[in-house]
Protein backbone atom coordinates (compact mmCIF):
# COMPACT_ATOMS: atom_id res chain seq x y z
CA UNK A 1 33.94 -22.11 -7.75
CA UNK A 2 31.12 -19.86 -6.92
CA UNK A 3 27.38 -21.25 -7.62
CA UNK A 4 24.26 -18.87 -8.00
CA UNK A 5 20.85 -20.20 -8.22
CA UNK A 6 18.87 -18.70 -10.56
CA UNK A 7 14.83 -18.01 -9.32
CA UNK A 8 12.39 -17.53 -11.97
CA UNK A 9 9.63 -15.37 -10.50
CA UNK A 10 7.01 -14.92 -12.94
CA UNK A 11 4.06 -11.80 -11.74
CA UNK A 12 2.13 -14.41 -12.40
CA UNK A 13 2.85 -17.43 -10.37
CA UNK A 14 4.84 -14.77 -7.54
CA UNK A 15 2.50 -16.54 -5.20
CA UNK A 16 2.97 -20.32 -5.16
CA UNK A 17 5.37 -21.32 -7.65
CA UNK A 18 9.10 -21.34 -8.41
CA UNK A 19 11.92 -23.54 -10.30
CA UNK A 20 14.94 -23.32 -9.03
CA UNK A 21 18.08 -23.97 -11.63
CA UNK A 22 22.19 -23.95 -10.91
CA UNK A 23 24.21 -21.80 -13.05
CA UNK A 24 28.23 -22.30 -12.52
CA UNK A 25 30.77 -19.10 -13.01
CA UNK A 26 34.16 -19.15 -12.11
CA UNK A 27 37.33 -16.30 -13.16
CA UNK A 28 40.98 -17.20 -12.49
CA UNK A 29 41.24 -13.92 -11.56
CA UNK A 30 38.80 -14.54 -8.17
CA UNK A 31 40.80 -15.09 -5.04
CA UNK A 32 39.46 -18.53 -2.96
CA UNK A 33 38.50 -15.34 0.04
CA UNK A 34 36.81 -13.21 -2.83
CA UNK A 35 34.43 -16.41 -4.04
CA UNK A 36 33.93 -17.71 -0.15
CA UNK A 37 32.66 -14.13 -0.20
CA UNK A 38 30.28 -14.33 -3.30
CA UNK A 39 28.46 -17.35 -1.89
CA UNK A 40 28.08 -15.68 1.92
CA UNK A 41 26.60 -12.93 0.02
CA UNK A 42 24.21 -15.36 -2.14
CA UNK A 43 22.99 -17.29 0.85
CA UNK A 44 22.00 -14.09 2.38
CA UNK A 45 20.55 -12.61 -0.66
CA UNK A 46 18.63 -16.46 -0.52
CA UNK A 47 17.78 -16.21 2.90
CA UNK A 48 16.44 -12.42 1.85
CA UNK A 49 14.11 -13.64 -0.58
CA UNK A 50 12.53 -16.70 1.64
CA UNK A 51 11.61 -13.73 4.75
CA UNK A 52 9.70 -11.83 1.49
CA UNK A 53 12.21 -9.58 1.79
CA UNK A 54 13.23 -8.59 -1.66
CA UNK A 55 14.71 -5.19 -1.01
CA UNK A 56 17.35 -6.34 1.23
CA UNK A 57 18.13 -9.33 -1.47
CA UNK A 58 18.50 -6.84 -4.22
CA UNK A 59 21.14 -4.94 -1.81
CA UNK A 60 22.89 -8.34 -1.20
CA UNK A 61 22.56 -9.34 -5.54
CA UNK A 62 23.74 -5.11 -6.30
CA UNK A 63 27.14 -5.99 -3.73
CA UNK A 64 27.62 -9.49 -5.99
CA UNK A 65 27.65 -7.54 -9.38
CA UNK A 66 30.11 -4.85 -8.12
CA UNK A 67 32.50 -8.21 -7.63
CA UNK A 68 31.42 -10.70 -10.10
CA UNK A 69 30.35 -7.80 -13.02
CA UNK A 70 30.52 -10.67 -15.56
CA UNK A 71 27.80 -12.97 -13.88
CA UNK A 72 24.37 -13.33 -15.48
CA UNK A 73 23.07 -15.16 -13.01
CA UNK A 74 23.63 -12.58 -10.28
CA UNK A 75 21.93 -9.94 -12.68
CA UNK A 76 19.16 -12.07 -13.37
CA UNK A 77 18.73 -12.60 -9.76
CA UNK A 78 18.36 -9.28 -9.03
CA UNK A 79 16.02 -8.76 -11.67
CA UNK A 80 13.50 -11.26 -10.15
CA UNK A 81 14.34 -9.28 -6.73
CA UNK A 82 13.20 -6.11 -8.48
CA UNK A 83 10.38 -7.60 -10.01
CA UNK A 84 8.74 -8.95 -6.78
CA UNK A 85 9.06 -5.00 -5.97
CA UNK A 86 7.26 -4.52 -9.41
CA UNK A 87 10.18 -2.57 -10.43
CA UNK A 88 9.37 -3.54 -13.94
CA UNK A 89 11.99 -1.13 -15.82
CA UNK A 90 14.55 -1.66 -13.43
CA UNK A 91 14.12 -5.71 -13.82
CA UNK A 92 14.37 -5.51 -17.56
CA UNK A 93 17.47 -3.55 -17.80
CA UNK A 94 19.22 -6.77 -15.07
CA UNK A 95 17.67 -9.43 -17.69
CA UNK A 96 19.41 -7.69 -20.75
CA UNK A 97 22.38 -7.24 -19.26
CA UNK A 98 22.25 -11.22 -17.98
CA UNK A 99 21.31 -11.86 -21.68
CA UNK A 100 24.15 -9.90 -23.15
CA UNK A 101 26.68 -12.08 -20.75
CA UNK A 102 24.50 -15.47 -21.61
CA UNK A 103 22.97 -15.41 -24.53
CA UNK A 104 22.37 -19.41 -25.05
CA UNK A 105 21.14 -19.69 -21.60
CA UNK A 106 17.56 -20.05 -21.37
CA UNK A 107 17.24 -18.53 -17.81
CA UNK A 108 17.66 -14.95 -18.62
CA UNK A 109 15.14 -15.09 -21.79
CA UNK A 110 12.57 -16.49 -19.40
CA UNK A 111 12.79 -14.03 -16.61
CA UNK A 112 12.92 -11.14 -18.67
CA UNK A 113 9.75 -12.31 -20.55
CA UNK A 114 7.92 -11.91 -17.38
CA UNK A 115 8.74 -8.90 -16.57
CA UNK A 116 8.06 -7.77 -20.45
CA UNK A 117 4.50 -9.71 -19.31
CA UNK A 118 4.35 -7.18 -16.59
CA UNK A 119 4.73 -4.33 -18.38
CA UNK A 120 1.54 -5.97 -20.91
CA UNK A 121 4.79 -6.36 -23.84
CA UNK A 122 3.21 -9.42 -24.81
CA UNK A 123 4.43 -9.82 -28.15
CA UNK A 124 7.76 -9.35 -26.97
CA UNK A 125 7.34 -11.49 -24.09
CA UNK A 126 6.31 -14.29 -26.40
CA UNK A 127 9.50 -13.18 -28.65
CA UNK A 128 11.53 -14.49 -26.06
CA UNK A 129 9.56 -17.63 -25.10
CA UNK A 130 9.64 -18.47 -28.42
CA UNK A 131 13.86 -18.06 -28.44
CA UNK A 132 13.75 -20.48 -24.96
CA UNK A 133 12.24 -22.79 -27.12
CA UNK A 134 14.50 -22.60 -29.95
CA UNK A 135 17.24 -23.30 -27.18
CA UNK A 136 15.51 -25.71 -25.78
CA UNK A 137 12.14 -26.91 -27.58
CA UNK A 138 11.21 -29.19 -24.14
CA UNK A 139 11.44 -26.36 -22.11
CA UNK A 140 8.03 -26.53 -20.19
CA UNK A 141 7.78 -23.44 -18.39
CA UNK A 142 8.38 -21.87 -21.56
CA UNK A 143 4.87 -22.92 -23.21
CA UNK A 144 3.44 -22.09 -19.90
CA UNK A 145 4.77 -18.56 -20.39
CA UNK A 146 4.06 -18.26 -23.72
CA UNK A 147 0.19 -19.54 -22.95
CA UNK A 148 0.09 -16.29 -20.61
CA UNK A 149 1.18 -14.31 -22.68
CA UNK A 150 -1.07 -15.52 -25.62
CA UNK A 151 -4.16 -14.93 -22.29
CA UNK A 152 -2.89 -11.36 -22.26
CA UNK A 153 -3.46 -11.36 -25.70
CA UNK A 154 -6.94 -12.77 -25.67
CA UNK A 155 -5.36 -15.50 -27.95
CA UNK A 156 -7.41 -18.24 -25.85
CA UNK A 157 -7.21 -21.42 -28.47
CA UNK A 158 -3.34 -20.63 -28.65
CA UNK A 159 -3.25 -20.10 -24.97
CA UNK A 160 -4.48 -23.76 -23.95
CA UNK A 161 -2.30 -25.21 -26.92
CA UNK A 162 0.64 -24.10 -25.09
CA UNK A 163 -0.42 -25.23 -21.55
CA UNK A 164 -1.52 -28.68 -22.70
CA UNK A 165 2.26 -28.72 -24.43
CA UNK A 166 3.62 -27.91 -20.93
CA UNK A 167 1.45 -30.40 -18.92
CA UNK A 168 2.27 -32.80 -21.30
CA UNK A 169 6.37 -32.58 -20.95
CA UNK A 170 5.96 -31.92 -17.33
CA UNK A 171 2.82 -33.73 -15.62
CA UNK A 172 3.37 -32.10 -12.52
CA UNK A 173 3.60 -28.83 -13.35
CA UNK A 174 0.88 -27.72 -11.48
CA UNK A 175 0.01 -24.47 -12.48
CA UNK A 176 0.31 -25.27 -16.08
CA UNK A 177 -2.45 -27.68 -15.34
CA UNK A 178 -4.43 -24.69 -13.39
CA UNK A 179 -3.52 -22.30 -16.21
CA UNK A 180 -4.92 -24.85 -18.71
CA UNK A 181 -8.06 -25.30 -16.73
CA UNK A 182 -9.18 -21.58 -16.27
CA UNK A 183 -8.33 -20.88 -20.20
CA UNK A 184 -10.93 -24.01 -21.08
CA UNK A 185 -13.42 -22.38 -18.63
CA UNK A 186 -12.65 -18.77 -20.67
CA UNK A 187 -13.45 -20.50 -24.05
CA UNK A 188 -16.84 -21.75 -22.27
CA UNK A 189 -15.99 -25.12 -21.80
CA UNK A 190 -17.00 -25.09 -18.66
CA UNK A 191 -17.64 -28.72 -17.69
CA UNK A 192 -13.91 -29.84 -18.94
CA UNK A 193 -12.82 -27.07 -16.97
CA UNK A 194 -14.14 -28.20 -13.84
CA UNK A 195 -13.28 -31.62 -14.74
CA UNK A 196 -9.44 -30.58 -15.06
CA UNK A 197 -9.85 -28.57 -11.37
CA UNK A 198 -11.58 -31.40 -9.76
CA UNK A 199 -8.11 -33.50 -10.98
CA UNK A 200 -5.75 -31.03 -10.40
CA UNK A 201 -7.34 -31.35 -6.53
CA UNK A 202 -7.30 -34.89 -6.03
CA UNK A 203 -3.58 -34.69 -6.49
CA UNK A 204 -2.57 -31.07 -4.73
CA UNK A 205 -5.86 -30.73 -2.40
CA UNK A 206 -3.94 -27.40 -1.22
CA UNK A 207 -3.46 -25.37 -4.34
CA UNK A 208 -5.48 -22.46 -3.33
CA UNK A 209 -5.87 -21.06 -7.29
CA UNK A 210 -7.93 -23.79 -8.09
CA UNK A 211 -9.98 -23.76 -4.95
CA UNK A 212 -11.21 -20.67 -5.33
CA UNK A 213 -11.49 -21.00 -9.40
CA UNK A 214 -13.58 -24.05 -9.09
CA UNK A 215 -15.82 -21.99 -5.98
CA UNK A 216 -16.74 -19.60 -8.33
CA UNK A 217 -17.10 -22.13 -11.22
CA UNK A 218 -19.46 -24.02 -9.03
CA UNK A 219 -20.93 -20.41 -7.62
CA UNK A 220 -22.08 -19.84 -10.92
CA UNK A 221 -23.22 -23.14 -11.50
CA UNK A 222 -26.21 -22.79 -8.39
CA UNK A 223 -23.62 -25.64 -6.03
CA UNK A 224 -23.39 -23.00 -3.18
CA UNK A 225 -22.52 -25.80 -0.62
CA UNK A 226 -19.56 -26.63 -3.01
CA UNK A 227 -18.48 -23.34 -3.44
CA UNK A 228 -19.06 -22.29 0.10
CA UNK A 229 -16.44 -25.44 1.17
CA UNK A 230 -13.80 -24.90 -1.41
CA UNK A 231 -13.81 -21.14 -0.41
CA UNK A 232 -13.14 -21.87 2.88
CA UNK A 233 -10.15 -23.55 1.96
CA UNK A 234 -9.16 -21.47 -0.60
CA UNK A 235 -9.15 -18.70 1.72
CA UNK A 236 -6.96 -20.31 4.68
CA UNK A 237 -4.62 -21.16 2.14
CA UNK A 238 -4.15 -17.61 0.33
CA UNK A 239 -6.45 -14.69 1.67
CA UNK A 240 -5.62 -12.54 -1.46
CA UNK A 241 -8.45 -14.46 -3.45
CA UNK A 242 -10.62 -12.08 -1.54
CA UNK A 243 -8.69 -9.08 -2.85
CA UNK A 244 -11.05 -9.11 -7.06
CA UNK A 245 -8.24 -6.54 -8.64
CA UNK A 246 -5.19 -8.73 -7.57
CA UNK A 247 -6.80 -11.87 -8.95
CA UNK A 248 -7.41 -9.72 -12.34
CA UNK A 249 -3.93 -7.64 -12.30
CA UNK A 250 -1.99 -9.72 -10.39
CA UNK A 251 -2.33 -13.24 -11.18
CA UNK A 252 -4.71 -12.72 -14.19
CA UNK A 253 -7.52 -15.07 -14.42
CA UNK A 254 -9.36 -14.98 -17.46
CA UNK A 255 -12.43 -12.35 -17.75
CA UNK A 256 -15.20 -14.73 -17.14
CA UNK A 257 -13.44 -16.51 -14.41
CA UNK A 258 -12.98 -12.97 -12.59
CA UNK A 259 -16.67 -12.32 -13.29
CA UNK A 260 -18.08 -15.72 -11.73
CA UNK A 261 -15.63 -14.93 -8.44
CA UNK A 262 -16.70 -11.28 -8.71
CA UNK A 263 -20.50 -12.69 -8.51
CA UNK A 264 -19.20 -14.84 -5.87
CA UNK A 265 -17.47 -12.58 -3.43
CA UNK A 266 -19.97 -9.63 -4.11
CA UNK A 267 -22.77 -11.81 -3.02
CA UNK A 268 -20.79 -13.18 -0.05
C-alpha cells in the first residue's frame, strides 16, 4: 500500500511551522513494483522539500500524479510545493483537484485556504476553514487559519476568538499562542500581549516570532536593554525579521506590531 504524507504549508507559518498527517491510497490495479515506485518517488519528493528545494519536489509530486492520477494527497502535496514557490494559481488548481478526489478530508480544504490567504481571498479562505470545521469542529489549525484570515480582514475581536479556540484544543500549538499574542497587542492590549510573549518564551525560548515581537513591544515601551537582548536572539534564530516588508507580506504581523519593529529597526 502506498502512504503519502500530507504537509500543510501555510504563507504564513512557511517559516517555522508544519503538521505532518498520513493519508492511505491503494488501487488493485497498482503492481507491488509500480507502488515500491510511488513511495521512492515520495521520499525523494520529502527529501526535496527538507533541502528547501521545492522545485525539484514538485517534479518528483508532477511524476506521482501521472501514476497515481486518483491521489489527493499527491495533488495536495504538490500544491504546498507550488506554494512555497508562491505559485498561488498553480497551488489552487492541485487543492481543487485533491478536493474533488477527497471531499470529506480535511487536508485539502486547509491547504487550499492558504493559498486562497495568499492570494488576500479571505472570505473564501475562511469558507473553507469554516467546512474543516464542519468536518471536524476540534480541528485546531483550522481556528488558527480562520483567525488569519479574520487579521487579513481587520476582523481583530474575531481574530483572537479563534486563536484562543485553537490554543485551547491544542496547548502547544505554538504559533496559535504567538498569533493570539500579536492580535491582543493590535487591539491595544498591550500589557496582556506581552504577558502572553513573555509565556510563550519561558516554554519555547527559541521561537524567533515572538522574540522579535516582544523587542519591538518593549522598543516601544522605552526597555531598550530588553529589546536590544531579545533582538539579538531573534536575529540568530531567523535573520528575515530584519527584512520590514516580509514581516508585513510575508508572515503578516498586525499594523501596529509592524510599526513598533519598523520604529525599532529604523532606529537601529
Amino acid at each position: 500500500m502506498m502512504r503519502l504524507i500530507v504537509i500543510f504549508l501555510s504563507l504564513l507559518l512557511v517559516f517555522g511551522w508544519s503538521e505532518v498527517v498520513m493519508a492511505e491510497t491503494q488501487s488493485s490495479n497498482l503492481t507491488p513494483e509500480q507502488l515500491q515506485q510511488g513511495d521512492e518517488l515520495a521520499n525523494k519528493a520529502f527529501a526535496a522539500i527538507n533541502k528547501g528545494d521545492f522545485a525539484t519536489a514538485e517534479r518528483y509530486w508532477t511524476q506521482i500524479i501521472e501514476q497515481f492520477p486518483d491521489n489527493p494527497a499527491a495533488w495536495s502535496n504538490r500544491g504546498n510545493s507550488r506554494v512555497s514557490q508562491n505559485k498561488l494559481q498553480e497551488a489552487l488548481a492541485d487543492y481543487n483537484k485533491a478536493v474533488e478526489l477527497a471531499p470529506n478530508v480535511t487536508d485539502p480544504y486547509l491547504n487550499r485556504g492558504t493559498a486562497l490567504e495568499g492570494l488576500g481571498k479571505w472570505e473564501e479562505a475562511i469558507a473553507d476553514y469554516n467546512h474543516v470545521l464542519e468536518l471536524d469542529p476540534l480541528d485546531a489549525m483550522a481556528y488558527n487559519n480562520r483567525g488569519n484570515a479574520n487579521a487579513g480582514l481587520r476582523k481583530w475581536e474575531s481574530a483572537i476568538a479563534d486563536y484562543k479556540k485553537s490554543n485551547e484544543i491544542a496547548p502547544n500549538f505554538a504559533f496559535a499562542r504567538a498569533n493570539y499574542a500579536l492580535a491582543l497587542y493590535e487591539t491595544g492590549k498591550v500589557d496582556e500581549a506581552i504577558h502572553q510573549m513573555r509565556n510563550i518564551l519561558r516554554k519555547y525560548p527559541n521561537f524567533a516570532d515572538v522574540r522579535a515581537a516582544i523587542t519591538a513591544a518593549y522598543w516601544v515601551q522605552g526597555k531598550q536593554g530588553e529589546a536590544e537582548s531579545n533582538w539579538v536572539s531573534a536575529v540568530g534564530l531567523d535573520g528575515r525579521y530584519k527584512d520590514i516588508n516580509w514581516v508585513a507580506n510575508i508572515r503578516r504581523w498586525p499594523p501596529s506590531m509592524i510599526k513598533a519593529l519598523d520604529r525599532f529597526l529604523t532606529l537601529k
